[in-house]
Protein backbone atom coordinates (compact mmCIF):
# COMPACT_ATOMS: atom_id res chain seq x y z
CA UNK A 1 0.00 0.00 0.00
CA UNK A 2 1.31 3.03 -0.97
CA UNK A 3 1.06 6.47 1.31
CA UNK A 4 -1.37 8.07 -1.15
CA UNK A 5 -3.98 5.13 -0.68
CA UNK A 6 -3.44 5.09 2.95
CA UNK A 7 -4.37 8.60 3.40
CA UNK A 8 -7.62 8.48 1.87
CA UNK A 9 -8.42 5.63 3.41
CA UNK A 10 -7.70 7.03 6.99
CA UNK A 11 -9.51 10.20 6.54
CA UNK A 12 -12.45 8.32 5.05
CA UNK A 13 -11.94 6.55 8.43
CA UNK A 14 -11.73 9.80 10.31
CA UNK A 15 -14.68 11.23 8.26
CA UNK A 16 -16.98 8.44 8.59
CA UNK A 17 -15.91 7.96 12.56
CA UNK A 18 -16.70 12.02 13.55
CA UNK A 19 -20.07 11.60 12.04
CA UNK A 20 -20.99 8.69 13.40
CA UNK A 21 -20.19 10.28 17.04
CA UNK A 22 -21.66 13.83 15.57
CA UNK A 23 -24.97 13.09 14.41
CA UNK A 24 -27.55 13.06 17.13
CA UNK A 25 -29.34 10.59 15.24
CA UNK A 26 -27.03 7.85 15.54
CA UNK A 27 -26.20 5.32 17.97
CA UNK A 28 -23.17 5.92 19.14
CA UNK A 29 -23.80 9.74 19.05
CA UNK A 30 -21.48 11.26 21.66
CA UNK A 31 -21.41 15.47 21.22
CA UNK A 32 -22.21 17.60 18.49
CA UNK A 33 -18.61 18.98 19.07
CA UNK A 34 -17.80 15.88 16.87
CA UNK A 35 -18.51 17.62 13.60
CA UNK A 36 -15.85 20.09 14.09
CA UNK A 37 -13.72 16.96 14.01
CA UNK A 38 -15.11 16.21 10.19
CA UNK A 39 -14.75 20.01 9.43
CA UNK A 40 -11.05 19.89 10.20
CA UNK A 41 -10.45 16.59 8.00
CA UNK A 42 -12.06 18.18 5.07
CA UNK A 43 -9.97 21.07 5.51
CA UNK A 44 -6.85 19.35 5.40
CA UNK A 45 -7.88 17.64 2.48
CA UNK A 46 -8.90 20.34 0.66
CA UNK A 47 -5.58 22.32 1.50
CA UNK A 48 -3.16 19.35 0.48
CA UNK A 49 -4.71 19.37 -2.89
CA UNK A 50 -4.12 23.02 -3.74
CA UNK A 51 -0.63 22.71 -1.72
CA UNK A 52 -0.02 19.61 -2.68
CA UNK A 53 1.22 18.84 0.57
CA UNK A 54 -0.21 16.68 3.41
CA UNK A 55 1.15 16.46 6.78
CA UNK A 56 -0.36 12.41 7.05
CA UNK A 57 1.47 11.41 4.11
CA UNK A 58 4.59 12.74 5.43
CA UNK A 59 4.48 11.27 8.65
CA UNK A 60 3.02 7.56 6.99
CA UNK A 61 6.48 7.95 4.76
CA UNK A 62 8.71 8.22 7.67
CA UNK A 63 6.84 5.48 9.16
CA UNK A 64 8.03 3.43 6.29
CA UNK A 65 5.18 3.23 4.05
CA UNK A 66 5.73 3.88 0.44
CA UNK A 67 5.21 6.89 -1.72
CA UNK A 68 3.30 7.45 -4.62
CA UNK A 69 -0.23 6.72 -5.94
């Protein structure tokens, strides 16, 4: 797996995690707060691609996961 898959697929993760403990409508529905969670993920992914940098990908690299699509 390369460090480009593995970032989308955690902050799907992340994504799909903050609204399930956001939405007062679900079961495991924690705090509202939550959301701001899922703000901040879409933020970062909307910054690394006009920057073309991601701070995830950098630190998956180090860890010793591959680069590249």
């Amino acid at each position: 797996m390369t460090s480009w898959r593995a970032v989308r697929i955690i902050a799907g993760t992340f994504i799909l995690l903050s609204l399930a403990l956001g939405i007062p409508g679900s079961p495991v529905f924690v705090s509202p707060w939550w959301l701001a969670f899922t703000a901040f993920v879409g933020a970062n992914l909307l910054q690394s691609g006009f920057t073309k940098w991601c701070m995830l990908e950098g630190i998956l690299r180090k860890l010793g996961i591959a680069p590249g699509c």
